[in-house]
Protein backbone atom coordinates (compact mmCIF):
# COMPACT_ATOMS: atom_id res chain seq x y z
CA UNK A 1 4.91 21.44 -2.05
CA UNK A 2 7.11 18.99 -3.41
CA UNK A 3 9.00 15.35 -2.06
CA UNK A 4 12.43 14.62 -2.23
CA UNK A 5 12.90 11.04 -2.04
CA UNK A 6 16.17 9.67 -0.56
CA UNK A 7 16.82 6.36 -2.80
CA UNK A 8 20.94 5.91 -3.18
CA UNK A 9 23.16 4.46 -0.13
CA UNK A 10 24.88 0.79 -0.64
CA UNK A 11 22.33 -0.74 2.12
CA UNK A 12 25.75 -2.42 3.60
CA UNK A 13 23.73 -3.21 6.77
CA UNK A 14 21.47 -5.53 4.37
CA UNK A 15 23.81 -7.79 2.94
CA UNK A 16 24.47 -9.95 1.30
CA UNK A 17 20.62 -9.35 -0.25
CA UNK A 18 21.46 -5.32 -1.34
CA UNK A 19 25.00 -6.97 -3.25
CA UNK A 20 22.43 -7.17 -5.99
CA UNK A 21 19.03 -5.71 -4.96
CA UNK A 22 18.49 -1.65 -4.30
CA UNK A 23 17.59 -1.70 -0.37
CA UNK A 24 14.74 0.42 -0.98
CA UNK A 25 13.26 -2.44 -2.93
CA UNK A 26 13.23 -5.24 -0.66
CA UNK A 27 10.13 -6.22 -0.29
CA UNK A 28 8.05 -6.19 3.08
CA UNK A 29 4.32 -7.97 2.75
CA UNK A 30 5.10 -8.56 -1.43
CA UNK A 31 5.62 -4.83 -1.84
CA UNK A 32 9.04 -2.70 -2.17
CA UNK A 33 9.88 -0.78 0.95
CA UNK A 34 9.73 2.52 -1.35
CA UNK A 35 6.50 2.02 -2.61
CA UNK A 36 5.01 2.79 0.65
CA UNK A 37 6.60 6.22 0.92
CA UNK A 38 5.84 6.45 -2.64
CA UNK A 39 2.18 6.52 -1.73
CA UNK A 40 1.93 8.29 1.66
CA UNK A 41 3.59 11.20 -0.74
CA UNK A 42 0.73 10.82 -3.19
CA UNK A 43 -2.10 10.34 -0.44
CA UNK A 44 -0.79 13.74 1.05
CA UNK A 45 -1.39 15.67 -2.65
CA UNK A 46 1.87 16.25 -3.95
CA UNK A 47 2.60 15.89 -7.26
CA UNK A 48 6.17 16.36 -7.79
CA UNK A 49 8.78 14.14 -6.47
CA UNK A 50 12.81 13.71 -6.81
CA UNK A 51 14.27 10.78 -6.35
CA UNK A 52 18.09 10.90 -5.50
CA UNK A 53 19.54 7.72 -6.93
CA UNK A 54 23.09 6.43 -6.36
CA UNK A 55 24.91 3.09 -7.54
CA UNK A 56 21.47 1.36 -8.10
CA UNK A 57 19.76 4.28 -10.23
CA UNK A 58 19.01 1.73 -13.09
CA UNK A 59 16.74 -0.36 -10.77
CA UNK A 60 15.02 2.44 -9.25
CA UNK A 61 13.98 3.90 -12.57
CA UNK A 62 13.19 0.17 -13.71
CA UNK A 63 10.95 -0.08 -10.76
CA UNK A 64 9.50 3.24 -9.91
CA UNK A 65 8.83 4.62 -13.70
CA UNK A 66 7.58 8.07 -14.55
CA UNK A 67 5.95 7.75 -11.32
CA UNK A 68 2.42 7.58 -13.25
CA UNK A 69 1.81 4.05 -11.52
CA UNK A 70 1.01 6.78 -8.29
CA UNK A 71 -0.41 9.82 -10.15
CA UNK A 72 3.33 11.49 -9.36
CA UNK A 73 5.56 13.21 -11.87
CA UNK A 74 9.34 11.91 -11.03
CA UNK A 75 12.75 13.40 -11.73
CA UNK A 76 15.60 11.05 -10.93
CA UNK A 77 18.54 13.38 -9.27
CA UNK A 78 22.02 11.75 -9.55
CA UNK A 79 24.03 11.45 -6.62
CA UNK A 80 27.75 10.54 -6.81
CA UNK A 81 28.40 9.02 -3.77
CA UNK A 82 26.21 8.45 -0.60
CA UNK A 83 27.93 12.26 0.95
CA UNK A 84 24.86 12.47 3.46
CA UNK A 85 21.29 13.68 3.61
CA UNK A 86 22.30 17.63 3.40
CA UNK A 87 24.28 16.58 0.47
CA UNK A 88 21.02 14.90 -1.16
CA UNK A 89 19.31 18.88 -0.55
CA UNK A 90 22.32 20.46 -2.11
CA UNK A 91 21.97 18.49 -5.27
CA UNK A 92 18.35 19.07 -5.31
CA UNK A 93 18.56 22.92 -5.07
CA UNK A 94 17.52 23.34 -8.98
CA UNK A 95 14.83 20.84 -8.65
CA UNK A 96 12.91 22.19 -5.57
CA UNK A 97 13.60 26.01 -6.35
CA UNK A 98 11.76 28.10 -4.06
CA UNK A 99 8.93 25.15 -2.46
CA UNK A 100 8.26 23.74 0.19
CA UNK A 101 9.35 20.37 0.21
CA UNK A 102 9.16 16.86 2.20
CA UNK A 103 12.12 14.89 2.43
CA UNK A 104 11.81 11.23 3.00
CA UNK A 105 13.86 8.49 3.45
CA UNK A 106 13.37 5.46 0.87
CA UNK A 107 14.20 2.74 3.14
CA UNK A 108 11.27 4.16 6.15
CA UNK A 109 8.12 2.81 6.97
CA UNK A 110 5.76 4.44 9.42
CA UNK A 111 2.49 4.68 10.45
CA UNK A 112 1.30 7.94 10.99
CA UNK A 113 -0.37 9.52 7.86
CA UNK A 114 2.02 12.30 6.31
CA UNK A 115 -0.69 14.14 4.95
CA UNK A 116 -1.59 15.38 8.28
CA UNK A 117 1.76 15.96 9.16
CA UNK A 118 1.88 17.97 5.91
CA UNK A 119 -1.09 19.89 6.43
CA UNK A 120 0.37 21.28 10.16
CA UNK A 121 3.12 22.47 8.99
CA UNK A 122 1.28 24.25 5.66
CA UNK A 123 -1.39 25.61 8.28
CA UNK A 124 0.99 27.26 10.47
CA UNK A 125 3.07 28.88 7.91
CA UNK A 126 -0.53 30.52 6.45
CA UNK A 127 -0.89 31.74 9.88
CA UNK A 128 2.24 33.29 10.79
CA UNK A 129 4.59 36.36 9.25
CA UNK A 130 7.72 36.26 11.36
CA UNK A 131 10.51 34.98 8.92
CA UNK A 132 13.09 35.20 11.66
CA UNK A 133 13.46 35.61 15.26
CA UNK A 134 13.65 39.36 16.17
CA UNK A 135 10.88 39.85 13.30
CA UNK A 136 7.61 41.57 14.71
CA UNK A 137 4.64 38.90 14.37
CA UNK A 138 4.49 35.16 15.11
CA UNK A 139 7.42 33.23 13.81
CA UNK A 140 7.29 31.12 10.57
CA UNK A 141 8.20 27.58 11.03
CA UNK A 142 11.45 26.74 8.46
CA UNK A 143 11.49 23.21 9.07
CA UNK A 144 9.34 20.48 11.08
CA UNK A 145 10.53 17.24 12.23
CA UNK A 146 9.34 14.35 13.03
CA UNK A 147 10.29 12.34 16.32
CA UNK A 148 10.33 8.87 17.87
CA UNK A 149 10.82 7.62 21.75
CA UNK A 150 13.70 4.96 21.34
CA UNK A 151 15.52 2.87 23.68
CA UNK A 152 19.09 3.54 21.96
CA UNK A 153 19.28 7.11 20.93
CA UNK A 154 22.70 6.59 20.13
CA UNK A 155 22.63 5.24 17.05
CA UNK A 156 20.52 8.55 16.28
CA UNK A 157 20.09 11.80 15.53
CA UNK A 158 19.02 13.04 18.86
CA UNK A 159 16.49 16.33 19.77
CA UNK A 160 16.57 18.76 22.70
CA UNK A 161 12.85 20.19 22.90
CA UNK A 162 11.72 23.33 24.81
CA UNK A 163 8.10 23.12 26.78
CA UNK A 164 6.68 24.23 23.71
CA UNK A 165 8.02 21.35 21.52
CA UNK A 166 10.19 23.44 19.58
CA UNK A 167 13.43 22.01 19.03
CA UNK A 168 16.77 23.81 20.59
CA UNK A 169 19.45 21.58 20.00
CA UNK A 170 20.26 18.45 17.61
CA UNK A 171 23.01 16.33 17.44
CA UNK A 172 23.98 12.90 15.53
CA UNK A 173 24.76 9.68 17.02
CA UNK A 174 25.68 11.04 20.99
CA UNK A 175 27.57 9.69 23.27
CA UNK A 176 25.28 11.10 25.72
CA UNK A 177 21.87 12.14 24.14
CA UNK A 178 20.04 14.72 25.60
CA UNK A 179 16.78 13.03 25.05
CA UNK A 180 15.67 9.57 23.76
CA UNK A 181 13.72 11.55 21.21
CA UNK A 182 15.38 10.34 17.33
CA UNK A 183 14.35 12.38 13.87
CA UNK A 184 12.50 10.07 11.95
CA UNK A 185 13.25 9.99 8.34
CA UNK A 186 10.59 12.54 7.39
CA UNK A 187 11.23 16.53 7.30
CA UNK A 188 9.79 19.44 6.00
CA UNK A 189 11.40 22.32 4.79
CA UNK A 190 11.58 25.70 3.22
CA UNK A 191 13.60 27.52 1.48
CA UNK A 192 16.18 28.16 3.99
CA UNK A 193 17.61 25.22 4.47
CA UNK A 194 18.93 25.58 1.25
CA UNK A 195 21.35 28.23 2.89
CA UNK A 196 21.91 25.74 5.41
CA UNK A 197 22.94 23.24 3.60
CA UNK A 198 25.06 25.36 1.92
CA UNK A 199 27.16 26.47 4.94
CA UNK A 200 27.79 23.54 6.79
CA UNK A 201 31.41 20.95 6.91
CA UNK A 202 31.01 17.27 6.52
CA UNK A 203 31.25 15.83 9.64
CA UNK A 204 33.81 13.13 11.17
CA UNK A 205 31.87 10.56 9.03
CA UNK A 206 32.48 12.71 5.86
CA UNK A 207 29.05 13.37 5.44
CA UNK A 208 26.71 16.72 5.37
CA UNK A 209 24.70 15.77 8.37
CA UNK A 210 21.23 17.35 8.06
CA UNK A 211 21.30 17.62 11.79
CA UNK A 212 23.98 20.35 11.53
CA UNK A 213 21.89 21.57 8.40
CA UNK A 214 18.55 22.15 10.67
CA UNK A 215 20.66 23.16 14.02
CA UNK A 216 22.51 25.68 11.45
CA UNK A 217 18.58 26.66 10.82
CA UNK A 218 18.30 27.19 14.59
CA UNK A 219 21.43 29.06 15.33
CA UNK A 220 20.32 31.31 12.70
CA UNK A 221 17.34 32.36 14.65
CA UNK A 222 15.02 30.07 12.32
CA UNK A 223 11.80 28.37 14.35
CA UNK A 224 12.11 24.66 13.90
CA UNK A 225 8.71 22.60 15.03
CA UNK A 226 8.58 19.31 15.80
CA UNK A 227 5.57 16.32 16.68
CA UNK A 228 6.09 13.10 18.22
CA UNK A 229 5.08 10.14 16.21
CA UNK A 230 2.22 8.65 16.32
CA UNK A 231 2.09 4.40 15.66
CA UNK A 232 4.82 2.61 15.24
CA UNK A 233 8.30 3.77 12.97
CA UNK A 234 10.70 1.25 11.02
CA UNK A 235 14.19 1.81 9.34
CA UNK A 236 14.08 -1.54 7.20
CA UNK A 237 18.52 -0.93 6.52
CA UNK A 238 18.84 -4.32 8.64
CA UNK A 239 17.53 -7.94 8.95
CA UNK A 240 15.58 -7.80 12.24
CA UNK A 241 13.81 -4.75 11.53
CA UNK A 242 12.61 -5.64 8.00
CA UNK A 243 11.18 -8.74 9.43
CA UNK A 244 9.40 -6.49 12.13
CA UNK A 245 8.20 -4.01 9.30
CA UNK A 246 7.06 -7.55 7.63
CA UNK A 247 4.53 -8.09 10.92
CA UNK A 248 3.78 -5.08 11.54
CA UNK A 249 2.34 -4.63 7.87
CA UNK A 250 0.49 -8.12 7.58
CA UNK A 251 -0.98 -7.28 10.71
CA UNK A 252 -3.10 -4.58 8.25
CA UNK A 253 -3.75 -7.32 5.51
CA UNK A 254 -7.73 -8.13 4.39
CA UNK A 255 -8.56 -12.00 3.51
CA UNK A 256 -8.33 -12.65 -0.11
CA UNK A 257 -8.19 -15.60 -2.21
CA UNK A 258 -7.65 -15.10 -5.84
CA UNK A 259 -5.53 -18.52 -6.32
CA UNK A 260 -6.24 -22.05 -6.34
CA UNK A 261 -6.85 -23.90 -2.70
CA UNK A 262 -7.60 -27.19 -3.00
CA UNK A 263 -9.91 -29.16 -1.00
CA UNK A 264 -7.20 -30.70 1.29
CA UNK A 265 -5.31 -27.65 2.50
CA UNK A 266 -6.26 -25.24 5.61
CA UNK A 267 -6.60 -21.79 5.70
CA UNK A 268 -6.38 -19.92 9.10
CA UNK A 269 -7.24 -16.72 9.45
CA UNK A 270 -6.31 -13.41 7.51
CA UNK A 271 -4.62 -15.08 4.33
CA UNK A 272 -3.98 -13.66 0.91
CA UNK A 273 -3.84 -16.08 -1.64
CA UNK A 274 -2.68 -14.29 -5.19
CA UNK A 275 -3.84 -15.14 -8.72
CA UNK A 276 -1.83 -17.97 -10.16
CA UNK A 277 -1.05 -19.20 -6.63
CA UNK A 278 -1.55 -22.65 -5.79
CA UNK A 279 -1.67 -24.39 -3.10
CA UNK A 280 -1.70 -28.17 -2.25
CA UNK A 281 -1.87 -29.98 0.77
CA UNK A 282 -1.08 -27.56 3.03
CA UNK A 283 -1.40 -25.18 5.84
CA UNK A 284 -1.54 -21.62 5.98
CA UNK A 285 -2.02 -19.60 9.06
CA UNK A 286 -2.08 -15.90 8.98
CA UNK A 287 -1.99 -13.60 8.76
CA UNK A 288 0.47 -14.42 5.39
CA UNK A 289 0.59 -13.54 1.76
CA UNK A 290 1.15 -15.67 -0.73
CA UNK A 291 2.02 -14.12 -3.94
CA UNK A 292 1.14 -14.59 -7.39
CA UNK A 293 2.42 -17.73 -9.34
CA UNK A 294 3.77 -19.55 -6.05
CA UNK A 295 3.33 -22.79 -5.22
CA UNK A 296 2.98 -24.61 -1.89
CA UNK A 297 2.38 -28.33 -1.71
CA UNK A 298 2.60 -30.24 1.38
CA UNK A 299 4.04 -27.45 3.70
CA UNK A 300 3.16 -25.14 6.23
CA UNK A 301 3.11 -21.55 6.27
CA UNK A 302 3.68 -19.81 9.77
CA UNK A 303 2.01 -16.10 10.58
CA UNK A 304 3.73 -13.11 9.45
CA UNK A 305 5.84 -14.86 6.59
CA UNK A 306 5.49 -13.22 2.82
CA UNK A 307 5.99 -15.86 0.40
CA UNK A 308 7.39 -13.57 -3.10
CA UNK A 309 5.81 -14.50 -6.28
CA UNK A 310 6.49 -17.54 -8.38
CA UNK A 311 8.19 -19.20 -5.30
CA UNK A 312 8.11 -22.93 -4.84
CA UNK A 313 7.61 -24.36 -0.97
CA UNK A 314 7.70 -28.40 -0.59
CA UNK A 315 7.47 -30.46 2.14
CA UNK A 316 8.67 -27.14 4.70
CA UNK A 317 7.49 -25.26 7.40
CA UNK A 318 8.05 -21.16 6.88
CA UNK A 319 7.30 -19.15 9.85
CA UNK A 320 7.99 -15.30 10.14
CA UNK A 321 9.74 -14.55 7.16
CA UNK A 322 10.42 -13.23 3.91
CA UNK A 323 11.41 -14.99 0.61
CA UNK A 324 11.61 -12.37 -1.94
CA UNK A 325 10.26 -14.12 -5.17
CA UNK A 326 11.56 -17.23 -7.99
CA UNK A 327 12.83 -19.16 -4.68
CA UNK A 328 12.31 -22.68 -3.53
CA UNK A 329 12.50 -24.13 -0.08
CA UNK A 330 12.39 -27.80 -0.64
CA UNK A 331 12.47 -30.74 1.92
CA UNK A 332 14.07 -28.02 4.27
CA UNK A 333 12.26 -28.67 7.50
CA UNK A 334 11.43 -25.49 9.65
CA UNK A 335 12.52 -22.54 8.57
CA UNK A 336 12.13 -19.01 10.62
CA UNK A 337 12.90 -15.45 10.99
CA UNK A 338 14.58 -15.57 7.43
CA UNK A 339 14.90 -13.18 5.03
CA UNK A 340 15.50 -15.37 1.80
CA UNK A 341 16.25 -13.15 -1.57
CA UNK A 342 15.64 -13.95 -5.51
CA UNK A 343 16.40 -17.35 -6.96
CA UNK A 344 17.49 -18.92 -3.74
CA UNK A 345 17.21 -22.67 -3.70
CA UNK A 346 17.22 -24.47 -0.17
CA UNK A 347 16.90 -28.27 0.06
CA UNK A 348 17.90 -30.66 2.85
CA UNK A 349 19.77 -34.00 2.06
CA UNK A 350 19.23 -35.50 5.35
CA UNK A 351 16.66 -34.11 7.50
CA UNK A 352 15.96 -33.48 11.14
CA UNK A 353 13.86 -31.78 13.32
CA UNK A 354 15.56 -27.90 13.94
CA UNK A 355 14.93 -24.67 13.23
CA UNK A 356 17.38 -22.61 10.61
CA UNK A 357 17.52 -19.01 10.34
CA UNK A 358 19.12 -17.71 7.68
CA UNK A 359 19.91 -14.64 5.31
CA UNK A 360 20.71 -15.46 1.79
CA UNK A 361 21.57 -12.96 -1.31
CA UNK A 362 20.13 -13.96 -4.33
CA UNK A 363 21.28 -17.26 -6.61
CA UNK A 364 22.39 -18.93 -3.54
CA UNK A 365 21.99 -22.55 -3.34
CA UNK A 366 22.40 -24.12 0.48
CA UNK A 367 21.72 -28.09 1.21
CA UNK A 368 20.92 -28.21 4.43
CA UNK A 369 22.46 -31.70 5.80
């Protein structure tokens, strides 16, 4: 089996922080959002990955390598223009050949372990013989998708399930969803949906929607399976999420102090303290992350807020947030539910007790008076 790692897309929905940043590497708890799905691949045994890279393919390889960092081999697949996620499979087509392959989406984060998802959908195809419906013998599974209960199905792309849990009927974004049951940015695939892909029309977004690629699937008399997530399912593309991804991921962090704490400041709790950090004078409740090379003196650092390495925090309160590294808060009062981005400066001429929330690209400078 192989992965096929979505990775291009502006990340509009994310600015002004993805004007200049690859979405797919904002960070959540010190680590880029792609690294995450970068190592549920590797934890479920495959090897070979493509990564489809748009606009920002320059960063991704900076980041992400040969892929040796995660015992994977990478091949970087160009991709013109963000054309949809059946598009992404149609310029893959040389690089999966005939495997199996897991298709995830860069900018995900979920709980449930994909190796296990993985191993279902290997164990059922070993069992059955069926390629098609009308075929003698139980039915071999094409695709298997992965689903989430939401409150706004929407803004999805929606499943229809029979009692069995096999899907009948998808569609994107309804106006009236048969379900509240969304795909989750994993699938797995064989080598039909190559001929899927293939026959499908863009739809009114201009896109190849890999809804109408898997309903083609079905239509065709292909057996599409499907499991409902287990734990908890993020799509980081927007400000409020990516903070929620941020707590839901400290929640998992281990206590672990490899900087400098001096005598007068307070830790509370499940606290990571990286080598070169420093702090002085201060207060950090967890659990938080503070990464390597930053500095807090005289400040306060809230629960669930990852301060990014080399980052400088005076005489400021930081509470449920994320500043993304090289940034300094000074004199800036209380801060919260921010997402802050590289080589921000924020300082306060005149202060007073409030609370600012803010979203800043990188190289921004804002006096707060």
């Amino acid at each position: 089996m192989k992965a096929l790692v979505l990775s291009g897309g502006a990340g509009t929905r994310l600015r002004p922080i993805t004007h200049t940043r690859a979405k797919q590497l904002v960070p959540v708890a010190n680590k880029p959002v792609l690294f995450y799905g970068l190592e549920a691949i590797a934890g479920a045994g495959i090897k070979q990955v493509g990564i489809v890279v748009g606009d920002t393919a320059a960063e991704i390889k900076a980041a992400v390598g040969d892929g040796s960092a995660w015992g994977l081999e990478v091949t970087y697949l160009q991709q013109e223009a963000p054309l949809g996620l059946a598009h992404a499979v149609l310029i893959a087509r040389e690089f999966l050949g005939d495997d199996d392959f897991v298709m995830y989406l860069g900018d995900n984060l979920l709980q449930q372990d994909l190796g296990d998802f993985v191993a279902r959908f290997e164990a059922q195809r070993s069992r059955a013989t069926a390629p098609r419906l009308g075929d003698e013998g139980p039915l071999l599974a094409a695709a298997q998708i992965l689903l989430a209960h939401v409150e706004d199905p929407q803004r999805f792309g929606v499943a229809e399930l029979d009692e069995s849990g096999h899907v009948l009927h998808l569609v994107e974004k309804p106006d009236v969803p048969p379900s509240d049951l969304a795909l989750v940015g994993v699938y797995l695939f064989d080598t039909h949906i190559h001929e899927a892909v293939a026959s499908i029309k863009p739809s009114w977004r201009g896109e190849l929607e890999i809804t109408d690629a898997i309903q083609w699937l079905i239509d065709a008399g292909n057996l599409v399976l499907s499991e409902v997530l287990a734990g908890w399912w993020i799509d980081t593309g927007k400000l409020t999420p990516l903070l929620e991804a941020n707590r839901l991921l400290l929640e998992g962090v281990e206590r672990r102090i490899d900087g400098e704490v001096d005598s007068e400041s307070q830790l509370d709790g499940r606290v990571v303290v990286e080598a070169g950090a420093r702090l002085v004078r201060s207060h950090v409740r967890g659990p938080a992350i503070i990464g390597a090379g930053a500095e807090v003196a005289d400040s306060f650092i809230g629960p669930f807020s990852a301060i990014g390495p080399d980052c400088v925090i005076r005489n400021s309160e930081i509470e449920h947030s994320v500043l993304l590294g090289s940034t300094r808060v000074l004199d800036a009062g209380r801060i919260e539910d921010s997402l802050l981005g590289y080589n921000v400066e924020v300082t306060r001429s005149a202060r007073r007790p409030r609370a600012t929330r803010l979203m800043l690209g990188d190289h921004c400078l804002v006096d707060l008076s």
